[in-house]
N, C-alpha and C. Protein backbone atom coordinates (compact mmCIF):
# COMPACT_ATOMS: atom_id res chain seq x y z
N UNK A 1 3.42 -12.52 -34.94
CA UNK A 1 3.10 -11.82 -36.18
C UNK A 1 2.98 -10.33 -35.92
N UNK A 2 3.14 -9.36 -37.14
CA UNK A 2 2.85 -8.36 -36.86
C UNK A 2 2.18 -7.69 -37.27
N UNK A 3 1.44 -6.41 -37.45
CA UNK A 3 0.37 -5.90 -37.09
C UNK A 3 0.33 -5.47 -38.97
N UNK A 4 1.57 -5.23 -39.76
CA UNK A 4 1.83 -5.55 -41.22
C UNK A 4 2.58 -6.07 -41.60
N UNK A 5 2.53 -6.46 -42.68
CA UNK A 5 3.25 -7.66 -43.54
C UNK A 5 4.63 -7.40 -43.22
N UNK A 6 5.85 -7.80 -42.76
CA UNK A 6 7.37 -7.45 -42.67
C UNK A 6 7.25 -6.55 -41.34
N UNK A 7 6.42 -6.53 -40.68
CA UNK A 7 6.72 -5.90 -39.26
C UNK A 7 6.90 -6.71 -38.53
N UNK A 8 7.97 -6.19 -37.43
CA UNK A 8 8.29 -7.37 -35.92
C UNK A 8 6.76 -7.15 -35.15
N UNK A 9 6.27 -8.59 -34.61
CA UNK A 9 5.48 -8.43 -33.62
C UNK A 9 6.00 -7.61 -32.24
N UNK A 10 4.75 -6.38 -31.73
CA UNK A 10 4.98 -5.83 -30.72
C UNK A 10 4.53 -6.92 -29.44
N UNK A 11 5.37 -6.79 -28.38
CA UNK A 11 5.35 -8.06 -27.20
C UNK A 11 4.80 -6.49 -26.53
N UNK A 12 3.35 -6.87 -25.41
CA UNK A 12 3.31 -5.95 -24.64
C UNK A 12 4.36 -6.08 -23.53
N UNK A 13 4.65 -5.35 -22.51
CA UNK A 13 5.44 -5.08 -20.95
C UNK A 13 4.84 -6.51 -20.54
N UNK A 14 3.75 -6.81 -20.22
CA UNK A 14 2.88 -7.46 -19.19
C UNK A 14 3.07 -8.98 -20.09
N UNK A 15 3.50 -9.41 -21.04
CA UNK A 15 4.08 -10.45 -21.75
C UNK A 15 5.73 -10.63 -21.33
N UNK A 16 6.42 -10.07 -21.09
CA UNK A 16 7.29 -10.54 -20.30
C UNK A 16 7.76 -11.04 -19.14
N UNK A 17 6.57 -10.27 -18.70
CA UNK A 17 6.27 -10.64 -17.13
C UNK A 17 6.74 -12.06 -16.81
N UNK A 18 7.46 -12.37 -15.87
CA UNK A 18 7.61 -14.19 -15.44
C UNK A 18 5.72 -14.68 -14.41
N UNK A 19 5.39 -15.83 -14.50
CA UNK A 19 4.40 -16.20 -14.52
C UNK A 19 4.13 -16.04 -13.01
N UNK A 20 3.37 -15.40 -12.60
CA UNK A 20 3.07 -15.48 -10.94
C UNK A 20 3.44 -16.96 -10.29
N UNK A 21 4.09 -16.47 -8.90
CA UNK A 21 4.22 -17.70 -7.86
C UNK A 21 2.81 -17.97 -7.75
N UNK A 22 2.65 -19.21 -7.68
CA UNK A 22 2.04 -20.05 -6.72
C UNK A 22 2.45 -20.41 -5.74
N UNK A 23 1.71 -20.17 -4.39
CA UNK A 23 1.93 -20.67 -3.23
C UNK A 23 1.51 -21.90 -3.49
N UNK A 24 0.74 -22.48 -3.78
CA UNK A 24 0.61 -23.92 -3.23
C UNK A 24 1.82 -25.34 -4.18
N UNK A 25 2.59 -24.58 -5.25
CA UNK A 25 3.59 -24.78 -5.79
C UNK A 25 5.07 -25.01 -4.54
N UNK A 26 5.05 -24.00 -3.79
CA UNK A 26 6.14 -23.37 -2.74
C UNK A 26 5.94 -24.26 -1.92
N UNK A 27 4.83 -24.62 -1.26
CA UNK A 27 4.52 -24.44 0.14
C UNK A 27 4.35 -25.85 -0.09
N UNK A 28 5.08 -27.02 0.88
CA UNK A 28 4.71 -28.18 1.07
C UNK A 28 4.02 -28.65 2.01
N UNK A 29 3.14 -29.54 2.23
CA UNK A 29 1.80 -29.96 3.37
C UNK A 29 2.91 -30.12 4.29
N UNK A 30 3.89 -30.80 4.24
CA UNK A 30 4.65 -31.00 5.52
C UNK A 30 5.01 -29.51 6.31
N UNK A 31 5.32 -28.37 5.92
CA UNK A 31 5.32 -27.03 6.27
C UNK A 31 4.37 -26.11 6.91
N UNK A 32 3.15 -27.23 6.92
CA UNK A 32 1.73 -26.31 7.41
C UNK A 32 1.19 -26.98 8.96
N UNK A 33 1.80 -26.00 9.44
CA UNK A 33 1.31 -26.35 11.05
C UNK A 33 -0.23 -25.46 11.52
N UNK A 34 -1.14 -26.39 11.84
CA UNK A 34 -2.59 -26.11 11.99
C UNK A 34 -2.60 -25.48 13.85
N UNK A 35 -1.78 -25.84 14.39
CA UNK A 35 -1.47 -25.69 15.86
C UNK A 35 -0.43 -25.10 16.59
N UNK A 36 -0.33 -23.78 15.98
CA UNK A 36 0.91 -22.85 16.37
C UNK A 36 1.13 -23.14 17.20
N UNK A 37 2.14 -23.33 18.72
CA UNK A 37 2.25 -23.40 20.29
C UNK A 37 2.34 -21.87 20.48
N UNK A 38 3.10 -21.03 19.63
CA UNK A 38 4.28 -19.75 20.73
C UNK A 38 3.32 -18.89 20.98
N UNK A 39 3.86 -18.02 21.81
CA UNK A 39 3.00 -17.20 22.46
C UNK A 39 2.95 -15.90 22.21
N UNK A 40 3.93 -15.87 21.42
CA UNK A 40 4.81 -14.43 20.67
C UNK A 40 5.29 -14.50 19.38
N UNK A 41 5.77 -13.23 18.71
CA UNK A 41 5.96 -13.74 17.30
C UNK A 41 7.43 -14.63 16.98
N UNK A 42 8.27 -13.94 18.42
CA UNK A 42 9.63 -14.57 18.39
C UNK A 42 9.59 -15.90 18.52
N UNK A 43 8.91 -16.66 18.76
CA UNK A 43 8.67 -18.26 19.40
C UNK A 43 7.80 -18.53 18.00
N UNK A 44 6.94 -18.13 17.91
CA UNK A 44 6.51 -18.41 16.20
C UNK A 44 7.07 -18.05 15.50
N UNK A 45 8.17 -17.55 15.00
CA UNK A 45 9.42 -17.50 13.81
C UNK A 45 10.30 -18.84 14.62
N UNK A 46 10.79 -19.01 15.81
CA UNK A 46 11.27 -19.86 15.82
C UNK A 46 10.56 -21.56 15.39
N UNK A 47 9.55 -21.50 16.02
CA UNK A 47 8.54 -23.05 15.32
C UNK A 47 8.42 -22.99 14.09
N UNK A 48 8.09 -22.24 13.47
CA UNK A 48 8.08 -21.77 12.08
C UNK A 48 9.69 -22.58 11.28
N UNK A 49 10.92 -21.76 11.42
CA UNK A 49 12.16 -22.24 11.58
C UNK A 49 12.30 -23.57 11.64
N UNK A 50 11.75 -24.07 12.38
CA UNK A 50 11.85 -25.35 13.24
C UNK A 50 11.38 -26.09 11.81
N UNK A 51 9.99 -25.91 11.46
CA UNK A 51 9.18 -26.49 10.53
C UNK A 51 9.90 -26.21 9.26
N UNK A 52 10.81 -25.72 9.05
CA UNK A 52 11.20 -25.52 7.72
C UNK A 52 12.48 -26.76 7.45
N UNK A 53 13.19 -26.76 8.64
CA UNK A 53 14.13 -27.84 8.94
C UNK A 53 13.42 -29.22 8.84
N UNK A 54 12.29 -29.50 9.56
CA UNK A 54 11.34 -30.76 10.07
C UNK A 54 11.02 -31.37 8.59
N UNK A 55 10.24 -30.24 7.88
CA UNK A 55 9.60 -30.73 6.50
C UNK A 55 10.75 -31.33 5.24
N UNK A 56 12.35 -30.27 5.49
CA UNK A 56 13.23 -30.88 4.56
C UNK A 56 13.59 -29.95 3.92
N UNK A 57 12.86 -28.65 4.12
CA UNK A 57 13.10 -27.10 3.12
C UNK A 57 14.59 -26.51 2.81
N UNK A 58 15.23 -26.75 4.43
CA UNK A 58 16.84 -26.49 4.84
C UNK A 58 17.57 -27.48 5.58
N UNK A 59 18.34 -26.95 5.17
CA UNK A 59 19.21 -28.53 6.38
C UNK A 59 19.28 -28.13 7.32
N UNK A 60 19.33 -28.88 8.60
CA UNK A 60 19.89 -28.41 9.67
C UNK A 60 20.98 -27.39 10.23
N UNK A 61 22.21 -27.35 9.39
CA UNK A 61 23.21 -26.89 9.68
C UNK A 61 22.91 -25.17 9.37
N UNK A 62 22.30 -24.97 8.38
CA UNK A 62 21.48 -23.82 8.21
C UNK A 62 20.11 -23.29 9.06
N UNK A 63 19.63 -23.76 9.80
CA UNK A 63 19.06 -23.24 10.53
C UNK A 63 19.11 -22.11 11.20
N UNK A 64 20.06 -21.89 12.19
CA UNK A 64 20.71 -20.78 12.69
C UNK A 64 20.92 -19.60 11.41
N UNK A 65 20.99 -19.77 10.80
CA UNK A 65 21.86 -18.66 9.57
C UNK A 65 20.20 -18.33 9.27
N UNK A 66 19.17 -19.23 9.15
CA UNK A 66 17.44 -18.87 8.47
C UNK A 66 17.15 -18.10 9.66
N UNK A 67 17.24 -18.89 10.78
CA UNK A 67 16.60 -17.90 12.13
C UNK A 67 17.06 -16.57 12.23
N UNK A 68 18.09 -16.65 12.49
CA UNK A 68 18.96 -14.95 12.77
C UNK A 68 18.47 -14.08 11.73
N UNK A 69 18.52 -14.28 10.40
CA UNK A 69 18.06 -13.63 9.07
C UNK A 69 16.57 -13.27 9.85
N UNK A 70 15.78 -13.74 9.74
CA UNK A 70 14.29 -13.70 10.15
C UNK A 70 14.24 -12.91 11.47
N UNK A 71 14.84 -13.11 12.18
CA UNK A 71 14.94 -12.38 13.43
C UNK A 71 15.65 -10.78 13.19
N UNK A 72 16.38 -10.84 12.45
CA UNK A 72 17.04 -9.67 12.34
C UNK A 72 16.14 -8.62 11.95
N UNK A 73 15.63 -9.16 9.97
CA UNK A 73 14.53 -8.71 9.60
C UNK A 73 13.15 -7.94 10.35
N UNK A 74 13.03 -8.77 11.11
CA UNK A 74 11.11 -8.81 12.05
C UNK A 74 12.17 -7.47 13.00
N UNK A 75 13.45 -7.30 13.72
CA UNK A 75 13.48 -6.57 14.63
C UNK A 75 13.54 -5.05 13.79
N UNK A 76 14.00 -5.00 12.20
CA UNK A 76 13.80 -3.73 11.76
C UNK A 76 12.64 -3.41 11.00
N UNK A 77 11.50 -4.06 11.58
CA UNK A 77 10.25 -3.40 11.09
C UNK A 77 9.69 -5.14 11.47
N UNK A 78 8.28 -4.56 11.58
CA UNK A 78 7.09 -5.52 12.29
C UNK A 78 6.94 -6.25 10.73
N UNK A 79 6.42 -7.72 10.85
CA UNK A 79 6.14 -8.10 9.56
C UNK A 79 4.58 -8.16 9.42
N UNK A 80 4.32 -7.98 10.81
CA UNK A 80 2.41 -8.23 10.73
C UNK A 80 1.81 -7.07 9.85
N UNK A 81 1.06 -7.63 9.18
CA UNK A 81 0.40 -6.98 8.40
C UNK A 81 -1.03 -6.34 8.45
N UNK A 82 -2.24 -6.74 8.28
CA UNK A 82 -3.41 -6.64 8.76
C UNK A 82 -4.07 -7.87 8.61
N UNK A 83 -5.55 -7.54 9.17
CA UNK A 83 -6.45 -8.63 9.00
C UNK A 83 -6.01 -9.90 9.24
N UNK A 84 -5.42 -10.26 10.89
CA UNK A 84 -4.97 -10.83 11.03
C UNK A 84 -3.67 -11.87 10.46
N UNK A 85 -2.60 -11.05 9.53
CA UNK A 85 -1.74 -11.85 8.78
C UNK A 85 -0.16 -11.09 9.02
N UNK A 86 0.71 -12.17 9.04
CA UNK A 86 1.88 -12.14 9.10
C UNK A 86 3.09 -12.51 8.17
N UNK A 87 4.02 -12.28 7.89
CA UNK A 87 4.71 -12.79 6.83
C UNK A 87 6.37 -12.24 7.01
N UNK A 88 6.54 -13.04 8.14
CA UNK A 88 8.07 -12.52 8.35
C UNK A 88 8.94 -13.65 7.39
N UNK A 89 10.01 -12.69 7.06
CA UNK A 89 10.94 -13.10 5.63
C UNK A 89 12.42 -12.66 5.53
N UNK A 90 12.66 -13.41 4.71
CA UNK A 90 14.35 -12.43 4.60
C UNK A 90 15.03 -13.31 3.82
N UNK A 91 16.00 -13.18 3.20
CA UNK A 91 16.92 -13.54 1.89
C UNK A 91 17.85 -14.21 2.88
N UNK A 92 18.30 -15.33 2.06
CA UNK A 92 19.53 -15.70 2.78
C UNK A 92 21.03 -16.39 2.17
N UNK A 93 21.70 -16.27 2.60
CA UNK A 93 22.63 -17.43 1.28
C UNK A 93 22.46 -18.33 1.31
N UNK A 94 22.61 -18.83 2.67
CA UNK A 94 22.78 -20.34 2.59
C UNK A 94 21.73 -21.19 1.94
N UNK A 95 20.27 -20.69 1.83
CA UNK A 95 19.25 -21.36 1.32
C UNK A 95 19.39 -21.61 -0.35
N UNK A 96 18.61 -22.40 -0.82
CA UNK A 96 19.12 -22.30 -2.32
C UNK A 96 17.93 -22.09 -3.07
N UNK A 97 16.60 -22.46 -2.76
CA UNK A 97 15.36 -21.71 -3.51
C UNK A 97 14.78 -21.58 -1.92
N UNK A 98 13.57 -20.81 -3.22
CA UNK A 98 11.92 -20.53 -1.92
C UNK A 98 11.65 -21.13 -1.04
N UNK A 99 11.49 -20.94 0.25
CA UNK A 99 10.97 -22.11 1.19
C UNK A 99 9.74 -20.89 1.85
N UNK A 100 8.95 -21.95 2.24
CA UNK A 100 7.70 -21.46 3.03
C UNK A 100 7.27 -22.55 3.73
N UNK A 101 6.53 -21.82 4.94
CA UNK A 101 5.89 -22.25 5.88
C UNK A 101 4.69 -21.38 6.25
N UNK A 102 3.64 -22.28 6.64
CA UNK A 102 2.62 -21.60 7.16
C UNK A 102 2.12 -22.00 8.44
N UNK A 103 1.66 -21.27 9.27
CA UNK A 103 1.53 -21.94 10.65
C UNK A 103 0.24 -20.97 11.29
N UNK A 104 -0.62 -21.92 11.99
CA UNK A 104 -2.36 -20.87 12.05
C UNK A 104 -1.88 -20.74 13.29
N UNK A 105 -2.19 -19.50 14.28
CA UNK A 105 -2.19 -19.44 15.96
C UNK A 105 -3.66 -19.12 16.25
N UNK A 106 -4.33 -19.99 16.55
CA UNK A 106 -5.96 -20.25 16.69
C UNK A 106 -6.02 -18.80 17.50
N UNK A 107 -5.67 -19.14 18.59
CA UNK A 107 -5.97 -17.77 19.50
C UNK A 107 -5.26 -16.79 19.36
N UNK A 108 -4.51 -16.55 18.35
CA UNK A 108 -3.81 -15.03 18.01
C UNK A 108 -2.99 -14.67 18.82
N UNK A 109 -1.89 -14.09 17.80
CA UNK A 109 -0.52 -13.70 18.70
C UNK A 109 -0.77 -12.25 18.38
N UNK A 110 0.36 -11.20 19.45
CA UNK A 110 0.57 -9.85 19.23
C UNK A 110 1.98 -10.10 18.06
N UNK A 111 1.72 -9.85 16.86
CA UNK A 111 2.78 -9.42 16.13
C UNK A 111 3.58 -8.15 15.28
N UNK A 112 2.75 -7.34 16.33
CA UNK A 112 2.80 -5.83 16.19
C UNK A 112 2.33 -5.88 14.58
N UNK A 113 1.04 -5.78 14.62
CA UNK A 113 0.30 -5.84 13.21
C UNK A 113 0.23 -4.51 12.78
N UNK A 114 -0.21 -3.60 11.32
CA UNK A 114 -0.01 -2.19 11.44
C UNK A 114 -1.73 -1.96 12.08
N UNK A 115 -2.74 -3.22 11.72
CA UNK A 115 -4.03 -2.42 12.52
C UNK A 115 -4.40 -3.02 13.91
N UNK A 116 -3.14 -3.44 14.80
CA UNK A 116 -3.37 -3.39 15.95
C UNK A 116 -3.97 -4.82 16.22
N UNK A 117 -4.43 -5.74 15.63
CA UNK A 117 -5.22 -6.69 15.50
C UNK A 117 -4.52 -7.95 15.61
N UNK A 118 -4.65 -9.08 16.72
CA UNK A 118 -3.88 -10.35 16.40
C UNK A 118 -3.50 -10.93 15.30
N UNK A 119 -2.40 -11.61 15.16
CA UNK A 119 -2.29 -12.28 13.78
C UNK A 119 -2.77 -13.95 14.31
N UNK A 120 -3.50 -14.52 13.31
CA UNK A 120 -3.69 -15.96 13.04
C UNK A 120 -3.31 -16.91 12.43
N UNK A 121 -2.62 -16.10 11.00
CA UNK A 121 -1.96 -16.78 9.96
C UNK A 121 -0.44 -16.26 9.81
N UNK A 122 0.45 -16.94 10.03
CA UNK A 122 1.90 -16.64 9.63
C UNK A 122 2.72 -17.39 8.54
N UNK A 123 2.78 -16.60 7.83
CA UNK A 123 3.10 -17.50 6.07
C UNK A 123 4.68 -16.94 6.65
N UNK A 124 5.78 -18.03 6.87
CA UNK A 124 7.27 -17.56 6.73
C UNK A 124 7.53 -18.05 5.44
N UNK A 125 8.52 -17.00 4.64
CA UNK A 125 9.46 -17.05 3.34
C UNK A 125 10.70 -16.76 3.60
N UNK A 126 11.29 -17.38 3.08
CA UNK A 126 12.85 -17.80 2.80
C UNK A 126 13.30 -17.41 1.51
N UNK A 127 14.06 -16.79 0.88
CA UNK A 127 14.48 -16.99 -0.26
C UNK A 127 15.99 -16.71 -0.54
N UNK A 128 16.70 -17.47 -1.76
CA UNK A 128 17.86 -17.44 -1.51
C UNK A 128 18.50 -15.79 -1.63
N UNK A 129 19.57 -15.64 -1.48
CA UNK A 129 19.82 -13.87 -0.95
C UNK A 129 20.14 -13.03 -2.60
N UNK A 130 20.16 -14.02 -3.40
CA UNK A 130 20.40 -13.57 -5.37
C UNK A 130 19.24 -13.87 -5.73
N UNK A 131 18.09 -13.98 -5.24
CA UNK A 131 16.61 -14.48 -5.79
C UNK A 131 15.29 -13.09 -5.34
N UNK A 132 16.11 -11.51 -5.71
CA UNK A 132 15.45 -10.84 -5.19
C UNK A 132 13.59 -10.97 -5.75
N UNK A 133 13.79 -10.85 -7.01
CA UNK A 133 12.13 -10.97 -7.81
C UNK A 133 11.43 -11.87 -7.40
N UNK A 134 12.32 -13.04 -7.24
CA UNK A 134 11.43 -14.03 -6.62
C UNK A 134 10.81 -14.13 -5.21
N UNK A 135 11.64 -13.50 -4.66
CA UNK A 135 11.11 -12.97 -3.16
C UNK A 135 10.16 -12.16 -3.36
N UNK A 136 10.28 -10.58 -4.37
CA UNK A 136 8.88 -9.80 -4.18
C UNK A 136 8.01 -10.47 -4.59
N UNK A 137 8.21 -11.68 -5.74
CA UNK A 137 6.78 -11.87 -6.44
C UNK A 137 6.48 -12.98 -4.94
N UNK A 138 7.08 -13.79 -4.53
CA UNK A 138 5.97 -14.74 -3.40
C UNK A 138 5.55 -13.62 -2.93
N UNK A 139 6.29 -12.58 -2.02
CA UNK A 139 5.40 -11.75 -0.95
C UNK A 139 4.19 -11.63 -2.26
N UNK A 140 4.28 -10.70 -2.61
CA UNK A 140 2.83 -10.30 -3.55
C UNK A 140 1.79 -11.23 -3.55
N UNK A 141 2.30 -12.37 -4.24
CA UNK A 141 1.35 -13.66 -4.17
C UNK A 141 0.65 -13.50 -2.85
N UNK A 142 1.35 -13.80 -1.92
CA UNK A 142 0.66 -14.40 -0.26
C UNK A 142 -0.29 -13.25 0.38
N UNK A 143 0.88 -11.89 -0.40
CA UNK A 143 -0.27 -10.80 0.35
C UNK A 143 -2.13 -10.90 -0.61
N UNK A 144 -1.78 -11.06 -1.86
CA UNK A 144 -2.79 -10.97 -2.81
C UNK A 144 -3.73 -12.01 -2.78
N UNK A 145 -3.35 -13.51 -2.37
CA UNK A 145 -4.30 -14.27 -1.76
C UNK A 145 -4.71 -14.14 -0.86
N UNK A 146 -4.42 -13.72 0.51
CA UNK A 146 -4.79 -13.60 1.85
C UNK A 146 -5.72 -12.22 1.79
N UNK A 147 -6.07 -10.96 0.88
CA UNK A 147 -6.43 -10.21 0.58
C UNK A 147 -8.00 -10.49 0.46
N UNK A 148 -8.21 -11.55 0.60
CA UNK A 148 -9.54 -12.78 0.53
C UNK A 148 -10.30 -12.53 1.61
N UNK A 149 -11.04 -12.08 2.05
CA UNK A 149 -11.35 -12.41 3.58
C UNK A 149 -11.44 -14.02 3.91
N UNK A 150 -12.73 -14.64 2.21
CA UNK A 150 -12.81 -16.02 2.69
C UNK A 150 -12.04 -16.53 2.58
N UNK A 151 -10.89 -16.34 1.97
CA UNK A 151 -10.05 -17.30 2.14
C UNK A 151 -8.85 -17.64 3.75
N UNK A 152 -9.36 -16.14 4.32
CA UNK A 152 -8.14 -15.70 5.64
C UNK A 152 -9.32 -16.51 6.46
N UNK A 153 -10.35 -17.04 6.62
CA UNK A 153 -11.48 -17.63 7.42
C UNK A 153 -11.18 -18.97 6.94
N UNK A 154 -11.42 -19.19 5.90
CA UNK A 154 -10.76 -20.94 5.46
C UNK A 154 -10.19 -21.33 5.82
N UNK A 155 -8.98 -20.56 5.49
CA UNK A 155 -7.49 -21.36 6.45
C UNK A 155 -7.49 -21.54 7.87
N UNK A 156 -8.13 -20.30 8.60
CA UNK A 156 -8.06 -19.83 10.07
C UNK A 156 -9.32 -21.82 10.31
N UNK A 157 -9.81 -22.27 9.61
CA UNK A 157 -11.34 -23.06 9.63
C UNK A 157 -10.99 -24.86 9.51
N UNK A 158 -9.73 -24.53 8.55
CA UNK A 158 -9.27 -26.23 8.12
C UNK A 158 -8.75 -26.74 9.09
N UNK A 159 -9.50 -28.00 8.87
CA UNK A 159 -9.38 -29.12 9.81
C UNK A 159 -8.12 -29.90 9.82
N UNK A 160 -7.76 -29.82 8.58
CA UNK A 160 -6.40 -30.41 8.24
C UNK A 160 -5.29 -30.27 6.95
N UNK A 161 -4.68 -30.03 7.03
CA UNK A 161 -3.21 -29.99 6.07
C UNK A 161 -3.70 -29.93 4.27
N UNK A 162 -4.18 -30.72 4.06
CA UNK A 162 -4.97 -31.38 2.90
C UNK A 162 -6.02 -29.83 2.54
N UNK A 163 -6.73 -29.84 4.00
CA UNK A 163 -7.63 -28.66 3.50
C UNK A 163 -7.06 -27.42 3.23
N UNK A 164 -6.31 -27.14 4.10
CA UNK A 164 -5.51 -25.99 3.93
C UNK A 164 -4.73 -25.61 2.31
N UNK A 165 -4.48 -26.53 1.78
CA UNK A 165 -4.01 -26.58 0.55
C UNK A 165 -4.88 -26.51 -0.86
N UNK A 166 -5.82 -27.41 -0.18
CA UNK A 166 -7.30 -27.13 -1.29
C UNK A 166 -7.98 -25.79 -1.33
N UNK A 167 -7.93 -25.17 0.09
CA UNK A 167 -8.18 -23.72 -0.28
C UNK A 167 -7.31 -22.63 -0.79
N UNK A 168 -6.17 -23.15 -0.50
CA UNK A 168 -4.98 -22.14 -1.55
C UNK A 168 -4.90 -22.26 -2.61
N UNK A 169 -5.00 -23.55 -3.85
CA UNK A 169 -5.13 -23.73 -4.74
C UNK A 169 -6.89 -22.84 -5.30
N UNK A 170 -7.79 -23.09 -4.73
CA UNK A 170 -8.89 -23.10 -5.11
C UNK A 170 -8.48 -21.52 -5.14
N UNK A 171 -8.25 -20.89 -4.08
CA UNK A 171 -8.30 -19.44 -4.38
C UNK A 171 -6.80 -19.04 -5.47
N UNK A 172 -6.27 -19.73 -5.64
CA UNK A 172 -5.17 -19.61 -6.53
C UNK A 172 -5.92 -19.64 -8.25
N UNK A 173 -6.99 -20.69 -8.11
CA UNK A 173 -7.40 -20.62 -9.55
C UNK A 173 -8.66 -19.34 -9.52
N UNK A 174 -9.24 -18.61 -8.57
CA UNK A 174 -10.24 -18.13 -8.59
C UNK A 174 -9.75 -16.62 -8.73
N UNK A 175 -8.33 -16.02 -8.06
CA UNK A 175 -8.15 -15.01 -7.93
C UNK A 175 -7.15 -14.50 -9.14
N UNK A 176 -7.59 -13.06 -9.91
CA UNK A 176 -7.18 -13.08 -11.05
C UNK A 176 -6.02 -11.64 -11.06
């Protein structure tokens, strides 16, 4: 309706908007590894990788084409972020939507973070290489939840797969 009789309703900017990602939409329990192994960030993009194939995200035959992308990416700029968080990413063709993985490294890797600080949490994204918005809006999402302290302690805290997800949702409905 509009604001007088025979006027078009004005739509604000922020009404067009497409509806924020949800991570816990993206991100399947099979994708969430509680027990990073690598020792580095290159060996955690590769397990990471690994887990995206394992859970069903990509096929196999694509693997190589997700890794190299991700690797390429992480070598022209660090993906670590702060406060212990990581989020190496990159567009690809061969993929056909969003894929994510999350993977905790209890004892912290060097992932050339910008405040110097181990990373614990590594959220990898995938997205297909024509799906640019959808790529900024997950990053945004993951950076804007993890922006939590309690929630970067939750995750770093869950015991298991299940929990890990209950606290992404929970901070998914809490954070506005």
């Amino acid at each position: 309706r509009g604001l007088a009789p025979g006027l078009p309703a004005v739509r604000s900017p922020r009404s067009r908007c497409p509806a924020p990602v949800k991570l816990s939409e993206v991100l399947p329990s099979a994708a969430i590894r509680l027990d990073l192994e690598g020792k580095d960030k290159w060996a955690l993009i590769a397990e990471l990788t690994d887990t995206l194939v394992a859970s069903g995200q990509i096929r196999p035959e694509v693997r190589g084409a997700v890794h190299d992308a991700l690797v390429a990416r992480e070598r022209s700029m660090s993906t670590g972020m702060e406060k212990g968080i990581a989020i190496p990413h990159a567009s690809v063709e061969e993929v056909e939507h969003t894929v994510v993985a999350l993977g905790i490294a209890q004892g912290g890797v060097d992932f050339e973070a910008i405040d110097g600080q181990s990373t614990h949490l590594v959220f990898l994204l995938v997205n297909p290489s024509n799906r640019t918005k959808t790529h900024i809006r997950t990053l945004a999402e993951i950076a804007r939840l993890t922006s939590s302290p309690e929630l970067r302690t939750a995750l770093r805290e869950a015991g298991s797969v299940e929990e890990v997800l209950d606290r992404i949702r929970s901070a998914e409905s809490s954070v506005s």
